[in-house]
PDB file of N, CA and C in Angstrom:
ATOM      1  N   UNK A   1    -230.708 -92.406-141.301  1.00  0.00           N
ATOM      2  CA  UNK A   1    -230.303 -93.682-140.764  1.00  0.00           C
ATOM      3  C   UNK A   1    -229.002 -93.526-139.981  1.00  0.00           C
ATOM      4  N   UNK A   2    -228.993 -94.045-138.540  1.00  0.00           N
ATOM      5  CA  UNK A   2    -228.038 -93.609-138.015  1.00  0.00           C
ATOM      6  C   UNK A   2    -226.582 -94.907-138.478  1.00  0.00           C
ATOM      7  N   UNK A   3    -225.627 -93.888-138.642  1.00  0.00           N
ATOM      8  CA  UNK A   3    -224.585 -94.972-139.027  1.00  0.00           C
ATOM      9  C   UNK A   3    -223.591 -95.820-137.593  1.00  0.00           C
ATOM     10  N   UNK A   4    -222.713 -96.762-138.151  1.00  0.00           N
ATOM     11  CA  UNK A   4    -222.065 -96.823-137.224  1.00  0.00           C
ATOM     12  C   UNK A   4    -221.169 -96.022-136.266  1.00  0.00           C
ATOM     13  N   UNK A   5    -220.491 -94.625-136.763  1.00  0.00           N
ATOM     14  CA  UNK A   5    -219.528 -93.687-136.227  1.00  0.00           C
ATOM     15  C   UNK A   5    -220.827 -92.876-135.596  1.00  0.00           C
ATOM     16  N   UNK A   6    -221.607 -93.092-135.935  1.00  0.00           N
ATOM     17  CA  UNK A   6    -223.024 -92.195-135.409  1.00  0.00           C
ATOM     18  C   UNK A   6    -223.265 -92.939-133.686  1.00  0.00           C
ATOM     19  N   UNK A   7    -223.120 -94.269-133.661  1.00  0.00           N
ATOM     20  CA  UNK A   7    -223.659 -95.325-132.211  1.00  0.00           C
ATOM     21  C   UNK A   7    -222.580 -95.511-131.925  1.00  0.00           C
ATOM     22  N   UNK A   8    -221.128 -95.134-131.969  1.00  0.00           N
ATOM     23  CA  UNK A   8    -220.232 -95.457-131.668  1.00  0.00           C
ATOM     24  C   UNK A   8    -219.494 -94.311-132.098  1.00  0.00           C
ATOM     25  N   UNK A   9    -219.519 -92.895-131.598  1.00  0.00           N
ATOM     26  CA  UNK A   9    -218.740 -91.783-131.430  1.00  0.00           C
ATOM     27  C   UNK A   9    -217.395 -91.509-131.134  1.00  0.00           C
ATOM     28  N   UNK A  10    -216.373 -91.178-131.857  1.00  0.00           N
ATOM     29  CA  UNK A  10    -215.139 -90.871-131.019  1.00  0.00           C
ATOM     30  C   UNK A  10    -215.485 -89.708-130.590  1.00  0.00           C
ATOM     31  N   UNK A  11    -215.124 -89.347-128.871  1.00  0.00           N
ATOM     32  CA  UNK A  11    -215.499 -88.941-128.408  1.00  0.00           C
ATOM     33  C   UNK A  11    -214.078 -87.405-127.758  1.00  0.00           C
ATOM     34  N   UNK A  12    -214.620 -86.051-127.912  1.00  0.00           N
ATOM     35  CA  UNK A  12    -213.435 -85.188-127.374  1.00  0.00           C
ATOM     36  C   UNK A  12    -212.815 -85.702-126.402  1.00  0.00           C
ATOM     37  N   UNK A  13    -211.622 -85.464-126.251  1.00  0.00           N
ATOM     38  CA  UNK A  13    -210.389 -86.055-125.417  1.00  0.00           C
ATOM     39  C   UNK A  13    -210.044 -87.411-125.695  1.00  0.00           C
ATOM     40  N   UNK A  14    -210.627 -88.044-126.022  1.00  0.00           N
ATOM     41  CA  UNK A  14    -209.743 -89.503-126.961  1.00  0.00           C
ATOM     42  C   UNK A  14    -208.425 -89.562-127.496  1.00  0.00           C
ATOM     43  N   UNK A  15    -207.497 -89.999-127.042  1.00  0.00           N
ATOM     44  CA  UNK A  15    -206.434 -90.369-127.652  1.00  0.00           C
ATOM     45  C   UNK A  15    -206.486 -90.888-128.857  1.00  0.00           C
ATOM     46  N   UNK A  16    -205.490 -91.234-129.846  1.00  0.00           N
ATOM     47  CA  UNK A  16    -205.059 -91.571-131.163  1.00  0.00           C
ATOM     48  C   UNK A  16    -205.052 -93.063-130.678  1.00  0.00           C
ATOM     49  N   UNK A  17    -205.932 -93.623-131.587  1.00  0.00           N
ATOM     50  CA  UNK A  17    -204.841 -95.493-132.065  1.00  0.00           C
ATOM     51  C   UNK A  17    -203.508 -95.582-132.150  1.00  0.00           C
ATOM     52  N   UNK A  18    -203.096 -94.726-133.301  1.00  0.00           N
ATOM     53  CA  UNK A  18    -202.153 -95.051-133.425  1.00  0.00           C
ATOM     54  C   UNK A  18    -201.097 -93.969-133.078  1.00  0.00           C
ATOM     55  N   UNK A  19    -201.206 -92.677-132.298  1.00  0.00           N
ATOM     56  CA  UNK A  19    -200.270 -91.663-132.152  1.00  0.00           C
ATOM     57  C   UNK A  19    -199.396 -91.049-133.646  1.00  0.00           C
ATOM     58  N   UNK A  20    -199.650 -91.374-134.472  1.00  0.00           N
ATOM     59  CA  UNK A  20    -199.133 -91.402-136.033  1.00  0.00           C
ATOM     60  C   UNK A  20    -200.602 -90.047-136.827  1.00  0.00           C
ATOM     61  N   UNK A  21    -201.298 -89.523-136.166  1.00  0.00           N
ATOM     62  CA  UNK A  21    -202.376 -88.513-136.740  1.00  0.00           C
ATOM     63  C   UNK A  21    -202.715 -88.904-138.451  1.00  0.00           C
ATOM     64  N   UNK A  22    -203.177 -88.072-139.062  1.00  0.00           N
ATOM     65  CA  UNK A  22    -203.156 -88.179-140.790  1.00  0.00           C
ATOM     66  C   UNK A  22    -204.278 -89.683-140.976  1.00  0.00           C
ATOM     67  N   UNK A  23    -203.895 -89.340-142.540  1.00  0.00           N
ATOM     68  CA  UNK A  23    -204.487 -90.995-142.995  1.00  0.00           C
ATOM     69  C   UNK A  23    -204.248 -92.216-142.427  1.00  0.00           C
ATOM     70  N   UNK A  24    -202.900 -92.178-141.583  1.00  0.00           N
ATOM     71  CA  UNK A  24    -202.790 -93.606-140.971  1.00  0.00           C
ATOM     72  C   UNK A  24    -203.663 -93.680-139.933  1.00  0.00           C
ATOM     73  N   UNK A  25    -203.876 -92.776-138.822  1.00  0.00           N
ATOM     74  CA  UNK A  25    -205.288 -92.833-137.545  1.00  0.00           C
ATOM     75  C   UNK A  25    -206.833 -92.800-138.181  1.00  0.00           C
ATOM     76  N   UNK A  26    -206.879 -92.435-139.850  1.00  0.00           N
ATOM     77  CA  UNK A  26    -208.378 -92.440-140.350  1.00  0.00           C
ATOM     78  C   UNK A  26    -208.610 -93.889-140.816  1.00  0.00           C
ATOM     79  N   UNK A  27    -207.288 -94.809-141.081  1.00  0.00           N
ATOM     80  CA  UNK A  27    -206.974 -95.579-141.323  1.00  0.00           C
ATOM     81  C   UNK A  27    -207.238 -96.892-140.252  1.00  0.00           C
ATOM     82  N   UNK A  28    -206.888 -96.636-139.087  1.00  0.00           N
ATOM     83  CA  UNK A  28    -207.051 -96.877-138.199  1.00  0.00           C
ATOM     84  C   UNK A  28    -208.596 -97.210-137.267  1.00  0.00           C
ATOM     85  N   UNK A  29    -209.020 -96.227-137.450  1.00  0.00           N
ATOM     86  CA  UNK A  29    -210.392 -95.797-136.761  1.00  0.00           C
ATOM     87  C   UNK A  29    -211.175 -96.409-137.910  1.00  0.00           C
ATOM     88  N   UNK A  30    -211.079 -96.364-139.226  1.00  0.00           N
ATOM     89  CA  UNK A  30    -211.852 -96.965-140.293  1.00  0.00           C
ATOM     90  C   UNK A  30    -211.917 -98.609-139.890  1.00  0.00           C
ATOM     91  N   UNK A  31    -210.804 -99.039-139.621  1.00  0.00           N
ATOM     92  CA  UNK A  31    -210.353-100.313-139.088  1.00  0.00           C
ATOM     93  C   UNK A  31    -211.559-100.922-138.032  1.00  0.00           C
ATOM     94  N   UNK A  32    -211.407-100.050-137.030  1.00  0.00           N
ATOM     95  CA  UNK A  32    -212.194-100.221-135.892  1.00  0.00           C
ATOM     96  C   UNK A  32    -213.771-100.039-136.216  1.00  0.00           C
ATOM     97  N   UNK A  33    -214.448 -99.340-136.703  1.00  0.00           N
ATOM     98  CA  UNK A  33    -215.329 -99.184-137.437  1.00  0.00           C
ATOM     99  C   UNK A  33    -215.463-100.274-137.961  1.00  0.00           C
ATOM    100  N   UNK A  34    -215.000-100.938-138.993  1.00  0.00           N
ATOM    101  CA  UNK A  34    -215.680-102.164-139.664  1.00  0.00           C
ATOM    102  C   UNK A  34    -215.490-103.037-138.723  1.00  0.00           C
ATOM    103  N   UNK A  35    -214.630-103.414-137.683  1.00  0.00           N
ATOM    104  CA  UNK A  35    -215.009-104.402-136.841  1.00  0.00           C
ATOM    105  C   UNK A  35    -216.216-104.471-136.010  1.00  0.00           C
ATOM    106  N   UNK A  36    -216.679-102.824-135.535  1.00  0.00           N
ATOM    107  CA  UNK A  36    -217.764-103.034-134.348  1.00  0.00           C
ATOM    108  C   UNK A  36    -219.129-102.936-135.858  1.00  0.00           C
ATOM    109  N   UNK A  37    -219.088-103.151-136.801  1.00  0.00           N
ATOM    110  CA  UNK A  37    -220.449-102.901-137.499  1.00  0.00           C
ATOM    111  C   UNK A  37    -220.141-104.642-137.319  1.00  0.00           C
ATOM    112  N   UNK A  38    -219.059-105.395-137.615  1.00  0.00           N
ATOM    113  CA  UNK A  38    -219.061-106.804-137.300  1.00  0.00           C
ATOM    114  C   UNK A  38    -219.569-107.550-136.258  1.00  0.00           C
ATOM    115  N   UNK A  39    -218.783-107.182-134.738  1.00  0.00           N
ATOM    116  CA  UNK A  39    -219.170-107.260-133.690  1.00  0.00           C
ATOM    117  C   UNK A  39    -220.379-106.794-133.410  1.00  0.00           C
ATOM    118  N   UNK A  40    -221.170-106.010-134.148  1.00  0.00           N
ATOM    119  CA  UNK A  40    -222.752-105.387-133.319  1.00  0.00           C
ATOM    120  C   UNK A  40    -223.572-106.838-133.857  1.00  0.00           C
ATOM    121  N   UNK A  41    -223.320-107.058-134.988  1.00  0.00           N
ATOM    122  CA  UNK A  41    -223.946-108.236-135.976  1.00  0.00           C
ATOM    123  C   UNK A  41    -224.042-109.595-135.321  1.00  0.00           C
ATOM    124  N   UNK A  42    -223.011-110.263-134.443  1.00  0.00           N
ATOM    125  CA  UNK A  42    -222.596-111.417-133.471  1.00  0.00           C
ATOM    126  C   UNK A  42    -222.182-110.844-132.197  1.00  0.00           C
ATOM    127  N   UNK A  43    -222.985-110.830-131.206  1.00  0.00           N
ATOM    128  CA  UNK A  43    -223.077-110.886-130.210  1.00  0.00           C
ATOM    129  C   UNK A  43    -222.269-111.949-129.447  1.00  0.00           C
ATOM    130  N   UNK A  44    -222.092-112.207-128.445  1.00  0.00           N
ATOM    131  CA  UNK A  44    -221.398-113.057-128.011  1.00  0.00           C
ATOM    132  C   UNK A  44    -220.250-113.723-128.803  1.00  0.00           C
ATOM    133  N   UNK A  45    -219.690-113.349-129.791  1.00  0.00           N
ATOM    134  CA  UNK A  45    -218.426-114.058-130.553  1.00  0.00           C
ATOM    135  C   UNK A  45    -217.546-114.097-129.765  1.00  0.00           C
ATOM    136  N   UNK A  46    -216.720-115.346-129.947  1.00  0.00           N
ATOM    137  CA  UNK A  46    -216.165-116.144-129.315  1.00  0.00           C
ATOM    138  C   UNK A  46    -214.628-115.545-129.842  1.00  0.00           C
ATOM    139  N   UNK A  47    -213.529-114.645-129.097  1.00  0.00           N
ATOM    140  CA  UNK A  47    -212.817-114.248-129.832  1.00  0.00           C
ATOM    141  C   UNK A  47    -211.526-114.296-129.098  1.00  0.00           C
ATOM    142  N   UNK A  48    -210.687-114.731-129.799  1.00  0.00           N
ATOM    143  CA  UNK A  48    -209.405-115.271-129.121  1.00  0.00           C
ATOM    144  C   UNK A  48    -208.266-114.839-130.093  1.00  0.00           C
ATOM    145  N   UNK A  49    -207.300-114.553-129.283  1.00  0.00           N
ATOM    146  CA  UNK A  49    -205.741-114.366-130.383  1.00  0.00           C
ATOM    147  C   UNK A  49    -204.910-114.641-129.459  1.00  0.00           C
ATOM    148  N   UNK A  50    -203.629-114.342-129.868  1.00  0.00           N
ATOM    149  CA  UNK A  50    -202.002-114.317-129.330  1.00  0.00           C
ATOM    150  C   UNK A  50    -201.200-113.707-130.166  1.00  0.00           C
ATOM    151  N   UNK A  51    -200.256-113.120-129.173  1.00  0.00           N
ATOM    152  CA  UNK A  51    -199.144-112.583-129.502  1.00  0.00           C
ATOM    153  C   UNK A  51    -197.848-112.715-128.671  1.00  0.00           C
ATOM    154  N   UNK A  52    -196.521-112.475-129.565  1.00  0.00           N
ATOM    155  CA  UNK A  52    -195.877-113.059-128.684  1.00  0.00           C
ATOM    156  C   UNK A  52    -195.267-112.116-127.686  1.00  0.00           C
ATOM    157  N   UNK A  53    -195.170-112.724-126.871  1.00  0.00           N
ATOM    158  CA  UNK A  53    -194.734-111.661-125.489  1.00  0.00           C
ATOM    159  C   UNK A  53    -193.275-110.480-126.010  1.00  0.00           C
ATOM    160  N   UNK A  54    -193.564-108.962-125.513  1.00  0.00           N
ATOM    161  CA  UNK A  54    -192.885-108.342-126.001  1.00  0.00           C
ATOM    162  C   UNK A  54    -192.726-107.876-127.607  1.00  0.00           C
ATOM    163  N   UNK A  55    -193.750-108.377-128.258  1.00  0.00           N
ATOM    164  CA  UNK A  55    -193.929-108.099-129.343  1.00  0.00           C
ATOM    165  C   UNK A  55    -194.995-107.079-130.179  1.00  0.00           C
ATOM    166  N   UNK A  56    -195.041-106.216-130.683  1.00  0.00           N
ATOM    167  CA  UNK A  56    -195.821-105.325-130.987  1.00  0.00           C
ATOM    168  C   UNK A  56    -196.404-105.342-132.593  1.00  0.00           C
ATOM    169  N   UNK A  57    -197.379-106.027-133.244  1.00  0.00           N
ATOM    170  CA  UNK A  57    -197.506-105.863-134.475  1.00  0.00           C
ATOM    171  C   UNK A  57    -197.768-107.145-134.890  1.00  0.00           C
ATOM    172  N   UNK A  58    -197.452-108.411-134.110  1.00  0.00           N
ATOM    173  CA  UNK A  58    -197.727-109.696-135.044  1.00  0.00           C
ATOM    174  C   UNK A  58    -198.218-110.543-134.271  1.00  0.00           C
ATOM    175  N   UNK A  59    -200.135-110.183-134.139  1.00  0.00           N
ATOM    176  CA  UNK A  59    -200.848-110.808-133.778  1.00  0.00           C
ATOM    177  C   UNK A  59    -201.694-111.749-134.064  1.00  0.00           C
ATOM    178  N   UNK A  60    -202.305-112.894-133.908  1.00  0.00           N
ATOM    179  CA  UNK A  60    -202.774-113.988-134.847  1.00  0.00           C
ATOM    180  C   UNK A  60    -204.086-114.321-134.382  1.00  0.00           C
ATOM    181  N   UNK A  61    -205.166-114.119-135.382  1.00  0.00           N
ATOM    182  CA  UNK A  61    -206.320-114.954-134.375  1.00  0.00           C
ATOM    183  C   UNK A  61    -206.906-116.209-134.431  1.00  0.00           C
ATOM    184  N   UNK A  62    -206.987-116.369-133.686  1.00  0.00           N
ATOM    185  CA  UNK A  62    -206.806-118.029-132.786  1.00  0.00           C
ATOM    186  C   UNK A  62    -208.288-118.966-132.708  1.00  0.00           C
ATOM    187  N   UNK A  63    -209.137-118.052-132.619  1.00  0.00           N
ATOM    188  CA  UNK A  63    -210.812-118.433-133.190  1.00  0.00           C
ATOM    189  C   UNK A  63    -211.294-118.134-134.225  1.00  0.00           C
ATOM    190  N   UNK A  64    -211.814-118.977-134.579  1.00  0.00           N
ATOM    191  CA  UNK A  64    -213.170-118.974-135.951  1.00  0.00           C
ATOM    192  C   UNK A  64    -213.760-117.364-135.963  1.00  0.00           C
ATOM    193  N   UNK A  65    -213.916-116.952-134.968  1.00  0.00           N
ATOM    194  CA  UNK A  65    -214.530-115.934-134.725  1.00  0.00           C
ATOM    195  C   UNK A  65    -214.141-114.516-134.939  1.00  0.00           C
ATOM    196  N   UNK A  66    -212.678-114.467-134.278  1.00  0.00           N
ATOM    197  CA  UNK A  66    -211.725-113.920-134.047  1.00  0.00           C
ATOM    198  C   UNK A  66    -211.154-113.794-135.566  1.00  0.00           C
ATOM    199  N   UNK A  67    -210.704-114.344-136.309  1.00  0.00           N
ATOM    200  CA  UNK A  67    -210.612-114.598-137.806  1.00  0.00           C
ATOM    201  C   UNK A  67    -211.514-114.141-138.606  1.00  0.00           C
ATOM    202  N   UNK A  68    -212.901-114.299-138.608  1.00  0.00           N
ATOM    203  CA  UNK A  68    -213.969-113.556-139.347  1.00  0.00           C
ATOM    204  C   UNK A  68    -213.475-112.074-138.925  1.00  0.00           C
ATOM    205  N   UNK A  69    -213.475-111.666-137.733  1.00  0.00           N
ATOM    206  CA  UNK A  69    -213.441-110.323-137.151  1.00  0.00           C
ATOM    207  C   UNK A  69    -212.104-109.655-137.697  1.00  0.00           C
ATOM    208  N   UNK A  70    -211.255-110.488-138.088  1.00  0.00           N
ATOM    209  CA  UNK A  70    -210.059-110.113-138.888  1.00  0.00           C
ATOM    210  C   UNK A  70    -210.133-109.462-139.967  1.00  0.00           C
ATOM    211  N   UNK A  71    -210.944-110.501-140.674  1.00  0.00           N
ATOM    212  CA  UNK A  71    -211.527-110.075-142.175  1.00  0.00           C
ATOM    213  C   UNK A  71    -212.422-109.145-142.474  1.00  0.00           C
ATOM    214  N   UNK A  72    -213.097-108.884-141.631  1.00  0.00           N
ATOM    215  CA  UNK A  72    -213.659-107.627-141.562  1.00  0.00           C
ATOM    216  C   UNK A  72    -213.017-106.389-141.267  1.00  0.00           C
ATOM    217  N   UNK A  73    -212.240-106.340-140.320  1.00  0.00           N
ATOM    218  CA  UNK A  73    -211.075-105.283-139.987  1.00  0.00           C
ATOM    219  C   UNK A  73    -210.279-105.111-141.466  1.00  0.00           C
ATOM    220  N   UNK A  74    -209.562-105.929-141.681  1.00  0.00           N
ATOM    221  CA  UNK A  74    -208.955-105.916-142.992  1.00  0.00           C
ATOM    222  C   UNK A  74    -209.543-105.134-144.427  1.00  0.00           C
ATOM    223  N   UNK A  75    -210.338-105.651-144.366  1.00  0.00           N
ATOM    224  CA  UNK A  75    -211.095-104.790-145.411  1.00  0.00           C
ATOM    225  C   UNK A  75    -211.219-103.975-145.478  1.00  0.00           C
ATOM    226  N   UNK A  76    -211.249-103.197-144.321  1.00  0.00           N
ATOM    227  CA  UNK A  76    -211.314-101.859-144.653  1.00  0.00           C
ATOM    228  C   UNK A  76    -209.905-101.081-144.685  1.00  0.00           C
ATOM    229  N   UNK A  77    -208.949-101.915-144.790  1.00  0.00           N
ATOM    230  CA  UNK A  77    -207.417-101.178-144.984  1.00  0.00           C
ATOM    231  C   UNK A  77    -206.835-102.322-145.482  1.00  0.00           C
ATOM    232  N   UNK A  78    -206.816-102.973-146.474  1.00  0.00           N
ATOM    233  CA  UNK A  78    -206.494-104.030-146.862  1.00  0.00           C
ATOM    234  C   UNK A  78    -204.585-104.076-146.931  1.00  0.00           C
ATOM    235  N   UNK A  79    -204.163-102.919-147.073  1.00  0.00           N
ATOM    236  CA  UNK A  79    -202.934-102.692-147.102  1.00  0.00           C
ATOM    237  C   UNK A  79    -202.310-102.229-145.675  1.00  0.00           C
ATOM    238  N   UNK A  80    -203.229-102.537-144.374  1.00  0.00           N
ATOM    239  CA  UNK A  80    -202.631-102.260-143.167  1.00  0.00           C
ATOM    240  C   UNK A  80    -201.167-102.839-142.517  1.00  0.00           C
ATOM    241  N   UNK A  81    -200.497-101.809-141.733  1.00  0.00           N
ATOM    242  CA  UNK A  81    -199.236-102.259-141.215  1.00  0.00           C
ATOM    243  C   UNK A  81    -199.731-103.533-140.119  1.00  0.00           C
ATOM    244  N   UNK A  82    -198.681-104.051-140.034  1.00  0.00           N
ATOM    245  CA  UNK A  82    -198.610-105.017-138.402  1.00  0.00           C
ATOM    246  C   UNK A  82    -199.347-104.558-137.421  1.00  0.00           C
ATOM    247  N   UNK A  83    -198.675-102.964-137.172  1.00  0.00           N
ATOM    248  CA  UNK A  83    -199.153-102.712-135.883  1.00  0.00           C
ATOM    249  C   UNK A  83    -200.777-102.257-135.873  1.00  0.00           C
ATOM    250  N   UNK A  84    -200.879-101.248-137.165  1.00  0.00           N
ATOM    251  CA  UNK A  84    -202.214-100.899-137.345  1.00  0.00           C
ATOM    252  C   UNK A  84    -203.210-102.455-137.336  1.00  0.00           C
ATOM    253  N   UNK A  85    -203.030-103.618-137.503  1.00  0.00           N
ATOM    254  CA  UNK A  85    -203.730-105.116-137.653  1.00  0.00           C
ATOM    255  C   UNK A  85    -203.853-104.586-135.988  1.00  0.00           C
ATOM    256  N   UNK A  86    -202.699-105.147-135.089  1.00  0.00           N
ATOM    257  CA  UNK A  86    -202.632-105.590-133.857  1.00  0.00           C
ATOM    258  C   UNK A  86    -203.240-104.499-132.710  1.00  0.00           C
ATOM    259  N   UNK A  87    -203.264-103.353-132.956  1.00  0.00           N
ATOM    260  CA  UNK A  87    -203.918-102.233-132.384  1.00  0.00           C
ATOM    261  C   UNK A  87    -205.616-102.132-132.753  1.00  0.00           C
ATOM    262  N   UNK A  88    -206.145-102.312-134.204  1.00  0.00           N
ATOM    263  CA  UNK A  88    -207.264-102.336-134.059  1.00  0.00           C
ATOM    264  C   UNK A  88    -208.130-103.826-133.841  1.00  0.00           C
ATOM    265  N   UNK A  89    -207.399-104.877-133.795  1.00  0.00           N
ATOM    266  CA  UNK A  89    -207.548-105.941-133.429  1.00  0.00           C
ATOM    267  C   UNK A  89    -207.585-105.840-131.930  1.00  0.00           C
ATOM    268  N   UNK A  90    -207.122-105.802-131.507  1.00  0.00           N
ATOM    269  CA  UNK A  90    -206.740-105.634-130.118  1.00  0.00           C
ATOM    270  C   UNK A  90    -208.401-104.476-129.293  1.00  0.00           C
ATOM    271  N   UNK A  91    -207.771-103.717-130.061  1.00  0.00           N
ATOM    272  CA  UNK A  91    -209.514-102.448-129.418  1.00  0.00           C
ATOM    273  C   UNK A  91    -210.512-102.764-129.779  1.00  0.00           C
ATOM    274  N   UNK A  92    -210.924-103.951-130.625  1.00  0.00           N
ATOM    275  CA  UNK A  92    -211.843-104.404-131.032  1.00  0.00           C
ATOM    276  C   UNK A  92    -212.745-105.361-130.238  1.00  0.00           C
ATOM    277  N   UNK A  93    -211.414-106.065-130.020  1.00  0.00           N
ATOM    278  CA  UNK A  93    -211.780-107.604-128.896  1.00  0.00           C
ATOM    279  C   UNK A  93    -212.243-106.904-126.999  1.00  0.00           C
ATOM    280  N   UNK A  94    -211.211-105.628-127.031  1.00  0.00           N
ATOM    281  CA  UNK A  94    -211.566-105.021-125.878  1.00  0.00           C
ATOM    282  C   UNK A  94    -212.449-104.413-125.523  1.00  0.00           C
ATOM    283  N   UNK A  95    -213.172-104.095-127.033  1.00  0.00           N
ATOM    284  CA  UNK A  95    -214.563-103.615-126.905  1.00  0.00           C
ATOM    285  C   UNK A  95    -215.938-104.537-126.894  1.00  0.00           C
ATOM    286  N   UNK A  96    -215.244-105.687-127.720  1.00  0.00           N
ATOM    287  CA  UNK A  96    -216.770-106.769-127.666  1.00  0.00           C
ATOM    288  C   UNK A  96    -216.730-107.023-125.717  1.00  0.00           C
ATOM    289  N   UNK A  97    -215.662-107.246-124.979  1.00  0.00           N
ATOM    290  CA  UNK A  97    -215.785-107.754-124.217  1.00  0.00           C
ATOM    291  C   UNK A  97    -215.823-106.433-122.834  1.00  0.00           C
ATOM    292  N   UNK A  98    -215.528-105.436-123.040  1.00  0.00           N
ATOM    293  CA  UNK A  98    -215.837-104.226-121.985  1.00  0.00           C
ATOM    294  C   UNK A  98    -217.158-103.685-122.480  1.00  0.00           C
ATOM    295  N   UNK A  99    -217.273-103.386-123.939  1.00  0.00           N
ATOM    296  CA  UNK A  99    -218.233-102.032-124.146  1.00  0.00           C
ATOM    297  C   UNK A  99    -217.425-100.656-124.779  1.00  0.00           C
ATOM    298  N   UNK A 100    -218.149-100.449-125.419  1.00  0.00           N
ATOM    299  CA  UNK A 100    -217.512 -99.119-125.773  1.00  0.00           C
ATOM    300  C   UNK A 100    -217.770 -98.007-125.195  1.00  0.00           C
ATOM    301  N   UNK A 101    -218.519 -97.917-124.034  1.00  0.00           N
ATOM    302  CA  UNK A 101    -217.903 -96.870-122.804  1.00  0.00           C
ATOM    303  C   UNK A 101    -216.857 -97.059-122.220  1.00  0.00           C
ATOM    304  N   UNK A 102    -216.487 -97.831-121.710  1.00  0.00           N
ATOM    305  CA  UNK A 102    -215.117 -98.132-121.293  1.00  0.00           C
ATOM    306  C   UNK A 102    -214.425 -98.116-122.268  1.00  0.00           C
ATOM    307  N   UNK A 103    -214.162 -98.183-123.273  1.00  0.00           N
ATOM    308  CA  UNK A 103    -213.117 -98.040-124.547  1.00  0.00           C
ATOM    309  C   UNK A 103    -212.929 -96.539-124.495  1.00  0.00           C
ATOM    310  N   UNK A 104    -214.338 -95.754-124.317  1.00  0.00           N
ATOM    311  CA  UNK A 104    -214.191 -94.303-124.526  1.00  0.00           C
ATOM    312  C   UNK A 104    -213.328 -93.793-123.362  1.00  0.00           C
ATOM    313  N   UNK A 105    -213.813 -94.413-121.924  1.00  0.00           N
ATOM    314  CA  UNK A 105    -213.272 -93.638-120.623  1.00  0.00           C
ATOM    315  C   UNK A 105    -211.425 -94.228-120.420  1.00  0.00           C
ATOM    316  N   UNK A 106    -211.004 -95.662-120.892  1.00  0.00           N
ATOM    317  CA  UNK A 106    -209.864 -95.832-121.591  1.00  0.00           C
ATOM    318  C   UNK A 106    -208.653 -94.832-122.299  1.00  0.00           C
ATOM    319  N   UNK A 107    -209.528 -94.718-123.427  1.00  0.00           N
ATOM    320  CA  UNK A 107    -208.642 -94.179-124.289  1.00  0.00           C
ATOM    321  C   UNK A 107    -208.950 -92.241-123.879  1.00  0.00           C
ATOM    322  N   UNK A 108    -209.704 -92.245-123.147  1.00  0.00           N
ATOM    323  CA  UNK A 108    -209.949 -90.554-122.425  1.00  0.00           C
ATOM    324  C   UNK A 108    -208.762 -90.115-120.868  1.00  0.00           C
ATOM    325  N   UNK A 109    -208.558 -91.874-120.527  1.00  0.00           N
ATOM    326  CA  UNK A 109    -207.125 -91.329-119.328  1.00  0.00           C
ATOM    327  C   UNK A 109    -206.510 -91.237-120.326  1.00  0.00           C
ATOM    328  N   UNK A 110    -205.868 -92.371-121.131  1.00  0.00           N
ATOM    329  CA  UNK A 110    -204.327 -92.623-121.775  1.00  0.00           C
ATOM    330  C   UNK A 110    -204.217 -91.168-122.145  1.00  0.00           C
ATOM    331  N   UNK A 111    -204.884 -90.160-123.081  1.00  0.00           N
ATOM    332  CA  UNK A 111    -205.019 -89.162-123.323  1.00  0.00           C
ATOM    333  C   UNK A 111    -204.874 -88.309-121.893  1.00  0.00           C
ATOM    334  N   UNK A 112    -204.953 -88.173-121.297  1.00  0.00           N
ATOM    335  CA  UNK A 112    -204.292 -87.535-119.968  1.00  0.00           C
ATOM    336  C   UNK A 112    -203.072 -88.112-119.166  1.00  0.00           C
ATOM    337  N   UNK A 113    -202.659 -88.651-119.459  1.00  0.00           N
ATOM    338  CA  UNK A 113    -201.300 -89.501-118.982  1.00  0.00           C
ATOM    339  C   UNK A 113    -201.628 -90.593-117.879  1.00  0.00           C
ATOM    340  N   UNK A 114    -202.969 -91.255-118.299  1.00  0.00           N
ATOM    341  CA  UNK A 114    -203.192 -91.734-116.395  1.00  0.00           C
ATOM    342  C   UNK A 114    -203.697 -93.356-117.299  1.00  0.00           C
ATOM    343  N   UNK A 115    -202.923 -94.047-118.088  1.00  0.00           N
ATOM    344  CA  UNK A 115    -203.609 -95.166-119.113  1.00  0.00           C
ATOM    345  C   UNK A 115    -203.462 -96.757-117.655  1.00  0.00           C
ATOM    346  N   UNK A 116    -204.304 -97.183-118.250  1.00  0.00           N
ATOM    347  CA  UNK A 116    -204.432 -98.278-116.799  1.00  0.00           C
ATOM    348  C   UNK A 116    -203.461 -98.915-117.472  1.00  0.00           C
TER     349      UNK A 116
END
């Protein structure tokens, strides 16, 4: 049975989530993982947040949707930092709404110094 890290590969040359390597990036990527097994489940979710300008780590979500997708993220690091919330929150929403080819070809410049 193919799993989710199975349909959704990190892929060679990928940059780090979090530039922090170890348990905190397995931590991380685990993060992201339970969101897209979320996101594959609701299609079209309606997903909204904010943060405040210049701020890194204290992001809030703002839809019904966006909030479920929280709770799912969460769970799987229930003890996550700010930033680890706002980073896989963040790649999550960028993936319901690009695709996760573009997440891959993304995070494959930043990893070469060329990040849009």
């Amino acid at each position: 049975m193919k799993t989710i890290k199975d349909k959704y590969p990190w892929e060679p040359g990928m940059r780090e989530i979090s530039g922090f390597g170890g348990n905190y990036e397995r931590a991380c990527r685990n993060m992201i993982y339970a969101g897209l097994a979320w996101l594959d489940a609701r299609p079209g979710a309606d997903l909204k947040a904010s943060a405040p300008p210049g701020v890194y780590g204290i992001l809030t979500a703002t839809s019904k949707d966006a909030k479920a997708l929280e709770k799912a993220v969460l769970a799987a690091c229930p003890d996550c930092s700010g930033a680890m919330h706002h980073a896989t929150m963040s790649a999550c929403m960028f993936i319901a709404q690009h695709g996760w080819p573009r997440y891959v070809a993304v995070m494959t410049e930043a990893s070469k110094g060329t990040s849009p």
